[in-house]
Protein backbone atom coordinates (compact mmCIF):
# COMPACT_ATOMS: atom_id res chain seq x y z
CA UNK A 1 -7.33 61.32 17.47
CA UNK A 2 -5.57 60.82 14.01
CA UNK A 3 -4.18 57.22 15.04
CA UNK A 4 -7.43 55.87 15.11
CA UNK A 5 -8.97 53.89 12.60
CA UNK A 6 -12.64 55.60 11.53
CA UNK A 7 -15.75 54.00 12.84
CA UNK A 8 -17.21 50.99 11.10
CA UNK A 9 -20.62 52.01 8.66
CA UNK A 10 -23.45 51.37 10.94
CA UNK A 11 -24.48 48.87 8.74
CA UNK A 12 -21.19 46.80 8.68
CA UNK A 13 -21.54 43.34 8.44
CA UNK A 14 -20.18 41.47 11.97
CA UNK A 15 -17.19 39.32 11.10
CA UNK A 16 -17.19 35.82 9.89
CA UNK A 17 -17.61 33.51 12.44
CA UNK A 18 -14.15 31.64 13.28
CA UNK A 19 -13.64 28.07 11.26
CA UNK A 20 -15.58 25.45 12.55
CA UNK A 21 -13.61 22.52 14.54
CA UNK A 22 -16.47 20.32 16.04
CA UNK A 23 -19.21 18.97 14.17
CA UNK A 24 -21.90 20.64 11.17
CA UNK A 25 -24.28 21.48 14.22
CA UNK A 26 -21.73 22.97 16.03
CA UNK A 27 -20.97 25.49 13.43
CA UNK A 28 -24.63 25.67 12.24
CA UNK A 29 -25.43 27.26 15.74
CA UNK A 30 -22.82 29.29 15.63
CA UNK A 31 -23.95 31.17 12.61
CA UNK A 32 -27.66 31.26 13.72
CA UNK A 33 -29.09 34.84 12.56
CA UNK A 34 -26.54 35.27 9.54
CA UNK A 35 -28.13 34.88 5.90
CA UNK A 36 -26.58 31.94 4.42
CA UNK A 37 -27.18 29.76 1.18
CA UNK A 38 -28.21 25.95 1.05
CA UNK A 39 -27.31 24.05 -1.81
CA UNK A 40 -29.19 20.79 -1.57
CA UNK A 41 -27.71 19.54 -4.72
CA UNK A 42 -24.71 18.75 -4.22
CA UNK A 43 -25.36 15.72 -1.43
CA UNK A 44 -25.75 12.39 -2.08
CA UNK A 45 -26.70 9.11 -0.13
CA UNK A 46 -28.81 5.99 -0.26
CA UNK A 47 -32.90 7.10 0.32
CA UNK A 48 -33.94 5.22 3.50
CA UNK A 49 -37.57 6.89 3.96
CA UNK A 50 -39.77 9.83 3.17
CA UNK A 51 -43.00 11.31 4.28
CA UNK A 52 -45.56 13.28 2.51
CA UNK A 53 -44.27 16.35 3.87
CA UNK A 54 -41.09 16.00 1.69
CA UNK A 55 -39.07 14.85 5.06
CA UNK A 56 -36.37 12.81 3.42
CA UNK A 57 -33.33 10.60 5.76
CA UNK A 58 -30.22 9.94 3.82
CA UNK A 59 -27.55 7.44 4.50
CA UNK A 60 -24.30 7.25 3.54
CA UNK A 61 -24.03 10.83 2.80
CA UNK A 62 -22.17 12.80 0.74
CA UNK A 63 -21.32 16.39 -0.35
CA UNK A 64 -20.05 16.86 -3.73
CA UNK A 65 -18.49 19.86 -4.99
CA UNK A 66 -18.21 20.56 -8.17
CA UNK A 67 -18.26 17.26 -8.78
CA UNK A 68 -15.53 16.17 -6.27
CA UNK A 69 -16.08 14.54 -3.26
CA UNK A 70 -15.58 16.80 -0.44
CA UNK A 71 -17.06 15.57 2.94
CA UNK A 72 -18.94 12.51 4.40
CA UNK A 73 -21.59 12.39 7.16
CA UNK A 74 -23.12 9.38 7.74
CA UNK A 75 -26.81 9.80 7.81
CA UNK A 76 -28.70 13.34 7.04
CA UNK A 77 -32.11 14.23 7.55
CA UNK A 78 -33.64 17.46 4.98
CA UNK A 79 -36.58 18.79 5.87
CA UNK A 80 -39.47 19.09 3.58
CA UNK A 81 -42.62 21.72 3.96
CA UNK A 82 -43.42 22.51 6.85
């Protein structure tokens, strides 16, 4: 039919998931599978503890972007090697 809009690429990328409204897990789960980028330095917080794997808890934390403050979350755990 000429109406129809051609068939996506077989190697079309699925849509973005929709915005998040519950918490960072929340939306973390929901985007399970999908390559995504980590950018570990732009959080800050107070260092409560490490381990010599590199485990580190944060409190307090923050995300800074671009040097503005743009969320807070409390504590935050980063995992080191595994």
């Amino acid at each position: 039919d000429a109406s129809s809009p051609p068939p996506a690429p077989p190697d079309a990328s699925p849509p973005p998931p929709p915005p998040a409204t519950g918490s960072p897990i929340d939306f973390l789960n929901g985007i399970v599978g999908r390559h995504v980028v980590v950018r570990l330095t732009s959080y800050r917080g107070l260092l409560s503890c490490l381990d010599g794997y590199m485990n580190i808890a944060l409190e307090q934390t923050e995300e800074h972007v671009g040097g503005t403050l743009t969320n807070r979350y409390g504590d935050a755990f980063v995992r080191g090697n595994n």
